[in-house]
C-alpha atoms as a PDB file:
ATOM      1  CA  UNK A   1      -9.479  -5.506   0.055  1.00  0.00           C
ATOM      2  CA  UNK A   2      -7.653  -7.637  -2.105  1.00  0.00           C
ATOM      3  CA  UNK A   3      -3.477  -7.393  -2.038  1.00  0.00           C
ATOM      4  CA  UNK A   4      -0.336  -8.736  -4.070  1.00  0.00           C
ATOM      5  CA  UNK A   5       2.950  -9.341  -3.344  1.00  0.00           C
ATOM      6  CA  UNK A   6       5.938  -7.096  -4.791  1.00  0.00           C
ATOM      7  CA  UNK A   7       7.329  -9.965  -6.576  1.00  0.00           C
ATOM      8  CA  UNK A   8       3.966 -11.042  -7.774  1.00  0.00           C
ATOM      9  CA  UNK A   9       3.716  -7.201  -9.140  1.00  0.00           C
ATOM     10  CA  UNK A  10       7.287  -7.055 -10.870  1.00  0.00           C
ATOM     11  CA  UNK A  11       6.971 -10.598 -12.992  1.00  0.00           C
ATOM     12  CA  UNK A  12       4.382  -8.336 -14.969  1.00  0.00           C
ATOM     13  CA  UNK A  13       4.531  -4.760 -14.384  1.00  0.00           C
ATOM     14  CA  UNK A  14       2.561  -3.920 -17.535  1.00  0.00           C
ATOM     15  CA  UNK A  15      -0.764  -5.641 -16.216  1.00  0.00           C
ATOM     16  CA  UNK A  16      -0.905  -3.227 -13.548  1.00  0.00           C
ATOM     17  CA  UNK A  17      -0.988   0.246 -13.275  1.00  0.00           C
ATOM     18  CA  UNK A  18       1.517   0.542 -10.102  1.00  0.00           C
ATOM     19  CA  UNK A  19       0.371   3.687  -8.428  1.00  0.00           C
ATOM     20  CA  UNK A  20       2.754   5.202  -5.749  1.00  0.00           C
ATOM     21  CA  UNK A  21       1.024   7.431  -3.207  1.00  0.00           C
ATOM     22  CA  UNK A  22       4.061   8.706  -1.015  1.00  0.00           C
ATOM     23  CA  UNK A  23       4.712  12.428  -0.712  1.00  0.00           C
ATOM     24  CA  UNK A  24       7.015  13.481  -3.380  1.00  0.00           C
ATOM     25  CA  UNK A  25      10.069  13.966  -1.355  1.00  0.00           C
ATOM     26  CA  UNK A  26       9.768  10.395  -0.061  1.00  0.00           C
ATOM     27  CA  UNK A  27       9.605   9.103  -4.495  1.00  0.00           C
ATOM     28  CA  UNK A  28      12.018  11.250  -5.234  1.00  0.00           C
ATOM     29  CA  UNK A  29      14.339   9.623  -2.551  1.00  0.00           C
ATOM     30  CA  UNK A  30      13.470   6.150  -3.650  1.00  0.00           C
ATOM     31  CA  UNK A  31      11.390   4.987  -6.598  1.00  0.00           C
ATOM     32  CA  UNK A  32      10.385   2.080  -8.979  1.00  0.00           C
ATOM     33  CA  UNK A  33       9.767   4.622 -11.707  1.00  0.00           C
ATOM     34  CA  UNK A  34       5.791   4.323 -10.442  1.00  0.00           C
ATOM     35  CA  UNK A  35       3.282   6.965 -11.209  1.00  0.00           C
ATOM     36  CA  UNK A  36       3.469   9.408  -8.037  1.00  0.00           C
ATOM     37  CA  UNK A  37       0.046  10.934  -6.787  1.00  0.00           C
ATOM     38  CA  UNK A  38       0.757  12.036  -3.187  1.00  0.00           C
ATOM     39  CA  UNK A  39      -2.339  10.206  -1.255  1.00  0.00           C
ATOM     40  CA  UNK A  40      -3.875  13.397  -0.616  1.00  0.00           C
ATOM     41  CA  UNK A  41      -4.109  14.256  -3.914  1.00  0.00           C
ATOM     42  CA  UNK A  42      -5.227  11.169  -5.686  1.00  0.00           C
ATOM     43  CA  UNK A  43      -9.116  11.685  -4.969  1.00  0.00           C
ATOM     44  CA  UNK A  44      -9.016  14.922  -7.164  1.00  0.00           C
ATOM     45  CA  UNK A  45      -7.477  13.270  -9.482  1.00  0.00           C
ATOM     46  CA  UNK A  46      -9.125  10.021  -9.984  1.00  0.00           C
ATOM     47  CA  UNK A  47      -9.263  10.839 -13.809  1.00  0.00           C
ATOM     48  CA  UNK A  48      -6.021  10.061 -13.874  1.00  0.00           C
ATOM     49  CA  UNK A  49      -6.589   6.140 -12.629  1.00  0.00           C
ATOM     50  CA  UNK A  50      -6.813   3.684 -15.501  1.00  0.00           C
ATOM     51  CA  UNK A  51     -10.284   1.422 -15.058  1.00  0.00           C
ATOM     52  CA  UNK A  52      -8.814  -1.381 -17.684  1.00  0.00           C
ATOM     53  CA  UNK A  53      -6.215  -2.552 -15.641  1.00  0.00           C
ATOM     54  CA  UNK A  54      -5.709  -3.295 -11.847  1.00  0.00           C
ATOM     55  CA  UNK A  55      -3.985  -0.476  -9.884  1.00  0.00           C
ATOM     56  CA  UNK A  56      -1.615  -1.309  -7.163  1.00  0.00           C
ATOM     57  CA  UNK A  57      -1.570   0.942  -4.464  1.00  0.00           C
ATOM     58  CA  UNK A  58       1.819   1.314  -2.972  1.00  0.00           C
ATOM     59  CA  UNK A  59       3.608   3.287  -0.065  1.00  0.00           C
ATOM     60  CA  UNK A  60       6.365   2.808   2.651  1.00  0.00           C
ATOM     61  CA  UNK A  61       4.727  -0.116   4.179  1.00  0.00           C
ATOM     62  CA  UNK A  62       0.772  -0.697   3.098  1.00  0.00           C
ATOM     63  CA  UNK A  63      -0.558   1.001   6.024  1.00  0.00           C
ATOM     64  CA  UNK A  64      -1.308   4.242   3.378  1.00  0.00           C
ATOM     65  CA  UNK A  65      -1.995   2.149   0.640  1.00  0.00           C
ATOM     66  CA  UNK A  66      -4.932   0.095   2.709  1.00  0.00           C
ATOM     67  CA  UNK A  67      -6.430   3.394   3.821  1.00  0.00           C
ATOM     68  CA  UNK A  68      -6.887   4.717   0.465  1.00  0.00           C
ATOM     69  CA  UNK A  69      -7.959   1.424  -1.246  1.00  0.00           C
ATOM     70  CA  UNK A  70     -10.830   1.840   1.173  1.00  0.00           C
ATOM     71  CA  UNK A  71     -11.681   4.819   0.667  1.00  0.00           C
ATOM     72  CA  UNK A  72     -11.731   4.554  -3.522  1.00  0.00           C
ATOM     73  CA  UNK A  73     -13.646   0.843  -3.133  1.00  0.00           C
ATOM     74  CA  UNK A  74     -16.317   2.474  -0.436  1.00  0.00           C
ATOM     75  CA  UNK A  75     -16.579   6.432  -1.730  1.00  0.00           C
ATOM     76  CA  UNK A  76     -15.729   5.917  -5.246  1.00  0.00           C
ATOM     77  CA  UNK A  77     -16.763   2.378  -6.256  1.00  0.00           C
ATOM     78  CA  UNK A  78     -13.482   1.402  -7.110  1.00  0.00           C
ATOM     79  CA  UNK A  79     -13.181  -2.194  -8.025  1.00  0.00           C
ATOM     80  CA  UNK A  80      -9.563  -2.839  -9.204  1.00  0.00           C
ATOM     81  CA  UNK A  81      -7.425  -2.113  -6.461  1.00  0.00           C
ATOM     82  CA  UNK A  82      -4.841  -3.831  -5.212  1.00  0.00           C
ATOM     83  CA  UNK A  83      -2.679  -2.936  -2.054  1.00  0.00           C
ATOM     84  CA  UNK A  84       1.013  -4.024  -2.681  1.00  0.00           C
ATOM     85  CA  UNK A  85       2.094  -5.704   0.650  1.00  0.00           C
ATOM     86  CA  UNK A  86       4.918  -4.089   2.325  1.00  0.00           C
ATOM     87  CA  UNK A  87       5.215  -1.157   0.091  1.00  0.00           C
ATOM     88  CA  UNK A  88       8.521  -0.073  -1.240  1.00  0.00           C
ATOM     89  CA  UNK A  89      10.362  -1.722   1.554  1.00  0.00           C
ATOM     90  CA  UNK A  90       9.124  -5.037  -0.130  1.00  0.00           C
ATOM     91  CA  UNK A  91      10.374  -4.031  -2.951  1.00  0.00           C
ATOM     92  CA  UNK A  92      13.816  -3.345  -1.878  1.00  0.00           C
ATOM     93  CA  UNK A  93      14.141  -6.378   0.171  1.00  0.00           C
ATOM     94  CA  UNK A  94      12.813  -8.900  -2.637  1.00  0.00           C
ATOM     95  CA  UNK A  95      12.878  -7.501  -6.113  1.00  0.00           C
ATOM     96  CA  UNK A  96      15.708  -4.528  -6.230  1.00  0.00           C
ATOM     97  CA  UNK A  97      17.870  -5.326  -3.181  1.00  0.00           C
ATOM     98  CA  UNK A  98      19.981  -2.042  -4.990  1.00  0.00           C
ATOM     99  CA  UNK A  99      17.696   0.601  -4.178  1.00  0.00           C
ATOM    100  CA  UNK A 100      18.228   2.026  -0.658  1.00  0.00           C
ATOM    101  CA  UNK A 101      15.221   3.161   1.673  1.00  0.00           C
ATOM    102  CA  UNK A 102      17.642   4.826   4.202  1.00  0.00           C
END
């Protein structure tokens, strides 16, 4: 599985297609204005994953985010995925250093 950096991610956000998989509660707490499919919902709704762009998988701290990536490169022959390292709490500590996580 390949991954990127959250600084790497925010010099272009409009080559990727930054995909937040946190429950809703945890978005709506903190965000990078991301699309938000809770990781349990994303496989039913795959439709809804661009396949001319790479998607960056993001959550708290990767752990989610590497778990998932597996599952759409193995199960659903995903080839564009991207895990963003450290989540949202690389995000906060070296792009937004406003955004609070607690």
């Amino acid at each position: 599985m390949k991954s990127i950096s959250a600084l790497e991610v925010s010099k272009n956000r409009d080559a990727y297609f930054i995909l937040d998989i946190r429950e809703r509660y945890e978005y709506e707490f903190v965000n990078i204005q991301a699309t938000n499919i809770p990781m349990a919902e994303v496989c039913s709704r795959l439709q809804e994953l661009p396949k001319d762009k790479p998607v960056v998988l993001m959550c708290k701290s990767g752990n989610r985010a590497s778990a998932l990536a597996n599952l759409l490169i193995v199960d659903y022959n995903f080839s564009n995925v991207l895990i963003m390292e450290g989540g949202i709490t690389s995000w906060c500590e070296y792009v937004d250093q406003t955004l609070i996580l607690e």
